[in-house]
C-alpha atoms as a PDB file:
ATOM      1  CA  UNK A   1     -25.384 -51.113  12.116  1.00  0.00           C
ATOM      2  CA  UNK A   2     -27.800 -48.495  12.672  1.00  0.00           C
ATOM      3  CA  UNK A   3     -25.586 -46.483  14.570  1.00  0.00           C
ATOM      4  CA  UNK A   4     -23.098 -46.606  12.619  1.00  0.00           C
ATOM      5  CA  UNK A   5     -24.745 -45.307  10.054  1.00  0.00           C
ATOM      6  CA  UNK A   6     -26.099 -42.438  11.743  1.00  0.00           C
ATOM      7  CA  UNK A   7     -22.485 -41.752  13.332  1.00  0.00           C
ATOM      8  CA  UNK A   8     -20.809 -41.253   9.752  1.00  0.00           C
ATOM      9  CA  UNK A   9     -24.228 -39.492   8.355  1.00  0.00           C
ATOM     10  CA  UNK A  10     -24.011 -36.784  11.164  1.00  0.00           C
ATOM     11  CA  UNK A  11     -20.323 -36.201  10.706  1.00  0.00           C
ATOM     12  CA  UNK A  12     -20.457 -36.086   7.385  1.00  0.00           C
ATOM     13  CA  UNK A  13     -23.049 -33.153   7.880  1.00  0.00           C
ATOM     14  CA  UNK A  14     -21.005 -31.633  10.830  1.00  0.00           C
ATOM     15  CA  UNK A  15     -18.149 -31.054   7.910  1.00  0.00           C
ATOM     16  CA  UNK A  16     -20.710 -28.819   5.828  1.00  0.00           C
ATOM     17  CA  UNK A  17     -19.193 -25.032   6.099  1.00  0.00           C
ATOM     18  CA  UNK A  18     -20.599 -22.868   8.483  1.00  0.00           C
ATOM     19  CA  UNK A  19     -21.665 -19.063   7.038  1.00  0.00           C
ATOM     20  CA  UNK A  20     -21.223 -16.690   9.950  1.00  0.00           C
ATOM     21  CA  UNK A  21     -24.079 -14.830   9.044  1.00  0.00           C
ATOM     22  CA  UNK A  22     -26.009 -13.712  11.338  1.00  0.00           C
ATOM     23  CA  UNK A  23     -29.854 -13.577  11.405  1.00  0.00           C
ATOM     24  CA  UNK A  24     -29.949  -9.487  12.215  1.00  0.00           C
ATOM     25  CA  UNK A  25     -27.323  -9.364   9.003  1.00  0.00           C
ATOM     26  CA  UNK A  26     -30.061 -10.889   6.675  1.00  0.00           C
ATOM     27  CA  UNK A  27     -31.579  -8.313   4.421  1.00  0.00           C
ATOM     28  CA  UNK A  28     -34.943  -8.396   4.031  1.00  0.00           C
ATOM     29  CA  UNK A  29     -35.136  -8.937   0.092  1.00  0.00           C
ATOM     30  CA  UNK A  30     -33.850 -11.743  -0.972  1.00  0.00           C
ATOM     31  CA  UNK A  31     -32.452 -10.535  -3.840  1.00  0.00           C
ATOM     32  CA  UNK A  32     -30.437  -8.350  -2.167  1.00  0.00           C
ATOM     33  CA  UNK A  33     -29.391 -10.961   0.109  1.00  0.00           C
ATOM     34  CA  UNK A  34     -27.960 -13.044  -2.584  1.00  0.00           C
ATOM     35  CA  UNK A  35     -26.749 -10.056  -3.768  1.00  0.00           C
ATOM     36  CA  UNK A  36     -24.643  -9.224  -0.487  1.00  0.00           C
ATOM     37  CA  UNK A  37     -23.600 -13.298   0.287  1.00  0.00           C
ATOM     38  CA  UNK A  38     -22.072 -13.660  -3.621  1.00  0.00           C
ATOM     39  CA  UNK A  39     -20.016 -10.102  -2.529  1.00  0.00           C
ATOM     40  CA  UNK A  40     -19.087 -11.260   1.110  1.00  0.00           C
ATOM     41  CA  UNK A  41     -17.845 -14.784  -1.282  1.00  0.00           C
ATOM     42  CA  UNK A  42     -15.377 -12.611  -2.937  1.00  0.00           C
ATOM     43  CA  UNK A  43     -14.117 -10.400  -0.007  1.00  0.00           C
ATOM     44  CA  UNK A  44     -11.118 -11.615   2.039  1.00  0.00           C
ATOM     45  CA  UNK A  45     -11.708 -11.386   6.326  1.00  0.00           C
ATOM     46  CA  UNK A  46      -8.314  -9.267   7.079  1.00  0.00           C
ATOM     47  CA  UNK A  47      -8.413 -11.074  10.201  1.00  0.00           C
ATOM     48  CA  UNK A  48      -8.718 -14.821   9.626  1.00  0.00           C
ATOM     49  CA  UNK A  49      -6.876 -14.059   5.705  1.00  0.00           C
ATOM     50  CA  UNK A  50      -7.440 -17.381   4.722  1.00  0.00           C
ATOM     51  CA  UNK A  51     -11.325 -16.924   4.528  1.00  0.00           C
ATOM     52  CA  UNK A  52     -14.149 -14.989   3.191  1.00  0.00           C
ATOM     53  CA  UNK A  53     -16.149 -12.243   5.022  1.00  0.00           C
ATOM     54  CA  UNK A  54     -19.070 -14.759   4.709  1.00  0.00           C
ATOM     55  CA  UNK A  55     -17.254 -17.845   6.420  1.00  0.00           C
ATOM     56  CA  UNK A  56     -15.294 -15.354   9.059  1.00  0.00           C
ATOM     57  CA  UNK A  57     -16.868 -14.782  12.736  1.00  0.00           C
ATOM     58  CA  UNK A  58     -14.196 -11.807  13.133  1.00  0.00           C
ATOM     59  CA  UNK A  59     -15.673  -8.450  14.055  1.00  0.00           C
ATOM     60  CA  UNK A  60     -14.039  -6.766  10.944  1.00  0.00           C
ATOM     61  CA  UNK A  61     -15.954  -9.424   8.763  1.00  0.00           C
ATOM     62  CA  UNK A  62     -19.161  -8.959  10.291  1.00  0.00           C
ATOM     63  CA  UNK A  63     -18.581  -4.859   9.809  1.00  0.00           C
ATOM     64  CA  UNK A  64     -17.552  -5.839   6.443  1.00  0.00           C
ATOM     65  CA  UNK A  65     -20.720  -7.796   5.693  1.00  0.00           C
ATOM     66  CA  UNK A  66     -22.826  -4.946   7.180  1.00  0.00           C
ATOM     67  CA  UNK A  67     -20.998  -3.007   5.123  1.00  0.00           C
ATOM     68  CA  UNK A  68     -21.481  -4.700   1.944  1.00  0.00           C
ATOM     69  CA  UNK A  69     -25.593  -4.617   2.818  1.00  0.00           C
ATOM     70  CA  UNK A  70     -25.562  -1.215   3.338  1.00  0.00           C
ATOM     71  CA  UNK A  71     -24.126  -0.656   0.069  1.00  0.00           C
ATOM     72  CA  UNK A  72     -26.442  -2.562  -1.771  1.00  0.00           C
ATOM     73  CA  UNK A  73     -29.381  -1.040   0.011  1.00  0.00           C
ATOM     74  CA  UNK A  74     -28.276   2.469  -0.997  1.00  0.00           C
ATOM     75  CA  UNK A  75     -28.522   1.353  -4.762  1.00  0.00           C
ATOM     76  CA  UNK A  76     -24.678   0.435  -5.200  1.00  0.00           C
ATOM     77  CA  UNK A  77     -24.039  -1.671  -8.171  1.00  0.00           C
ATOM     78  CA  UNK A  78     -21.949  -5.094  -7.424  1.00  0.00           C
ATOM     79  CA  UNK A  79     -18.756  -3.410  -8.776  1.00  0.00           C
ATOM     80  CA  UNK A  80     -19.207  -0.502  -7.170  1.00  0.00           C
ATOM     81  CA  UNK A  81     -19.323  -2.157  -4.095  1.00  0.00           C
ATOM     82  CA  UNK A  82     -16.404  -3.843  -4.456  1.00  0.00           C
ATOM     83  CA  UNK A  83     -14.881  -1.040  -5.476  1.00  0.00           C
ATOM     84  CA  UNK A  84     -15.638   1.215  -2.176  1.00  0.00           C
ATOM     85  CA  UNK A  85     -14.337  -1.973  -0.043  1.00  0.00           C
ATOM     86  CA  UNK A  86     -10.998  -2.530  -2.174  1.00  0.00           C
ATOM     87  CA  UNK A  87     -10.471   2.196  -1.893  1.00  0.00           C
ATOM     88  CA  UNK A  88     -10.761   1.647   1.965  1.00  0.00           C
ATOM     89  CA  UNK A  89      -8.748  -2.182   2.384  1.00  0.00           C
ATOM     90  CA  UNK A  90      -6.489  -2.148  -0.688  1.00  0.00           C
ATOM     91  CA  UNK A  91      -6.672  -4.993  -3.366  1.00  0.00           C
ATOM     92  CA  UNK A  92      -5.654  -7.601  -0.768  1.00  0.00           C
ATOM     93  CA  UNK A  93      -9.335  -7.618   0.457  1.00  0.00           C
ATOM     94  CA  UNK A  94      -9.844  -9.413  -3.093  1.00  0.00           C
ATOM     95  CA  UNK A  95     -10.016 -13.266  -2.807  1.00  0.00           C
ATOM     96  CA  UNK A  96      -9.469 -13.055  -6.362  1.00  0.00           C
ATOM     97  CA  UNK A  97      -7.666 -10.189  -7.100  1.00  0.00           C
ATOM     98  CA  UNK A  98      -8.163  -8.464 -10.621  1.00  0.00           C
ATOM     99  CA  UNK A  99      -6.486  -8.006 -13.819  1.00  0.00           C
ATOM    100  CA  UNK A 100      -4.459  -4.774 -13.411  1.00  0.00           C
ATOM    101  CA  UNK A 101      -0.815  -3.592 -14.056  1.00  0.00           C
ATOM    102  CA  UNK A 102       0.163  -4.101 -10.234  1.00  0.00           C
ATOM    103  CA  UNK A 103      -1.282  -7.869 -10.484  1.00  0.00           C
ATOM    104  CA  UNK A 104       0.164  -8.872 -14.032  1.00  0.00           C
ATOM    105  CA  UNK A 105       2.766 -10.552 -12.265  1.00  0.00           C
ATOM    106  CA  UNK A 106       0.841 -12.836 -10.173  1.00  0.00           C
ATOM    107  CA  UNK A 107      -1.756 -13.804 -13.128  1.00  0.00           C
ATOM    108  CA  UNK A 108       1.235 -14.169 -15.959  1.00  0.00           C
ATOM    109  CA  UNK A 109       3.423 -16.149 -13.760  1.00  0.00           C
ATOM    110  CA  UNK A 110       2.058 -19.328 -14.036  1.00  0.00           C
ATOM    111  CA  UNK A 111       1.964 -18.737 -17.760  1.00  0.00           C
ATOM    112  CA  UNK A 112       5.779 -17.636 -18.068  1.00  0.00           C
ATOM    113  CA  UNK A 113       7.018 -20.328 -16.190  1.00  0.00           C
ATOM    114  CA  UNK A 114       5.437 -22.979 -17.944  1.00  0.00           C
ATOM    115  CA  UNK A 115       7.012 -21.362 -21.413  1.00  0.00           C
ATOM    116  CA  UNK A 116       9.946 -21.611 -19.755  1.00  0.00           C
ATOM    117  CA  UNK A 117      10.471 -24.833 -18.867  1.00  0.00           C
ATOM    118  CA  UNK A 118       8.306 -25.512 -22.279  1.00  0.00           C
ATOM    119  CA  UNK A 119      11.369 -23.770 -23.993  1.00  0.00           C
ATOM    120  CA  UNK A 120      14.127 -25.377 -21.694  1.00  0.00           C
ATOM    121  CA  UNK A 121      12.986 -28.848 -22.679  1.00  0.00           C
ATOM    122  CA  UNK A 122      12.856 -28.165 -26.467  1.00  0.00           C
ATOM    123  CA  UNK A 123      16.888 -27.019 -26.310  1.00  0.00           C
ATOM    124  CA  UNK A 124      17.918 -29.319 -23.734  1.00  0.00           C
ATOM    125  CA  UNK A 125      16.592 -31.767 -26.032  1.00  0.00           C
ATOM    126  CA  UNK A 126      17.647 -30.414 -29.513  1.00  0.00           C
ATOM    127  CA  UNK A 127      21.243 -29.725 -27.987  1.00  0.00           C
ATOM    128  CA  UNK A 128      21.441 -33.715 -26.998  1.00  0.00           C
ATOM    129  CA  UNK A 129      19.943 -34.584 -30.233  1.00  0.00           C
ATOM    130  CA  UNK A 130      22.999 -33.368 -31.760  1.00  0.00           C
ATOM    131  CA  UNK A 131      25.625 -35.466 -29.940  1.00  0.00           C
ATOM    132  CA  UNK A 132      26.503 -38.564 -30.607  1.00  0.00           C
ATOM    133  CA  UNK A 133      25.440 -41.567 -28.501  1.00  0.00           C
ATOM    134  CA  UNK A 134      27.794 -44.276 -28.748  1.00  0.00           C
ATOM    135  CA  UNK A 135      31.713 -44.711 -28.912  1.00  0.00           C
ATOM    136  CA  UNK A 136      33.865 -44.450 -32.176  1.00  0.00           C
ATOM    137  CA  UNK A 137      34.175 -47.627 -34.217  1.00  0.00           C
ATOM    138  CA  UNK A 138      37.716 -49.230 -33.826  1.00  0.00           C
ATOM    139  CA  UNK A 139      39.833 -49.188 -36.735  1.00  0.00           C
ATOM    140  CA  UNK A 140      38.621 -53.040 -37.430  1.00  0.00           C
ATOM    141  CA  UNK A 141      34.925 -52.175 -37.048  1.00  0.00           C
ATOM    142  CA  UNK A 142      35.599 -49.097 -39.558  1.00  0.00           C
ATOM    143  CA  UNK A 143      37.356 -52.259 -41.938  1.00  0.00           C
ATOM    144  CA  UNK A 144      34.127 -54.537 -41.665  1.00  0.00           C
ATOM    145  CA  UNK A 145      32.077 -51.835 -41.791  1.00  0.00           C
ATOM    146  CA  UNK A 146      33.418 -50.754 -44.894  1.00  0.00           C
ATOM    147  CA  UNK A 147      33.676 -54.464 -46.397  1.00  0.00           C
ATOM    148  CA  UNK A 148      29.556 -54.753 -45.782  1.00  0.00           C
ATOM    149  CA  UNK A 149      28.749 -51.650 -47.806  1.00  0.00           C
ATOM    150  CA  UNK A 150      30.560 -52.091 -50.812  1.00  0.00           C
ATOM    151  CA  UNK A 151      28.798 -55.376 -50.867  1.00  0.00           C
END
């Protein structure tokens, strides 16, 4: 039972990410260090795509995240930073990319479509609101009918 429950405790821990920071990356300040590891979050490896500088074991994501430190220790702001990495990688370096006229596209999307369909359900159903549901009444149903409300 023991076992067992060391077994499932260690893989649960061996699922934990992995930062592929190295020790000779760490700044010395730790202020700066959170600094840097919050920017290498945001930053996209253009190797692996799919992860951030700070997860990545790529060369280019280790020069990125030296990159990033060196930044910060020259007195960069955060933006700045991020700005220097985006001139030299393009916006695709972004995990999240920003707000801008080029991205409007990708952040109103979501938006549009759901108006869409919001606005294809309301006619859809206004349109079959109009029509009838049932068949005509036969010309002895129309008679009783008749008969009943005159009553």
């Amino acid at each position: 039972m023991m076992r067992r429950l060391l077994l499932v405790l260690a893989l649960m821990l061996s699922a934990t990410p992995a930062f592929a920071v190295n020790p000779d990356e760490v700044l010395a300040d730790p202020a700066l260090e959170a600094r840097a590891r919050t920017l290498s979050a945001e930053l996209r490896c253009m190797v692996c795509q799919n992860q951030s500088i700070d997860d990545s074991n790529a060369e280019l994501a280790k020069d990125l995240r030296l990159l990033v430190r060196e930044r910060i220790k020259d007195g960069d702001s955060d933006e700045q930073v991020l700005d220097y990495i985006v001139s030299r990688y393009g916006e695709f370096v972004l995990l999240k990319p920003r707000f801008s006229i080029k991205t409007v596209l990708l952040w109103g999307a979501p938006v549009l479509l759901v108006l869409a369909g919001g606005l294809s359900l309301l006619v859809f159903a206004r349109r079959r609101s109009g029509k009838p549901t049932g068949s005509k009444l036969t010309a002895d149903e129309q008679a009783r009918l008749n008969e009943l409300l005159k009553k």
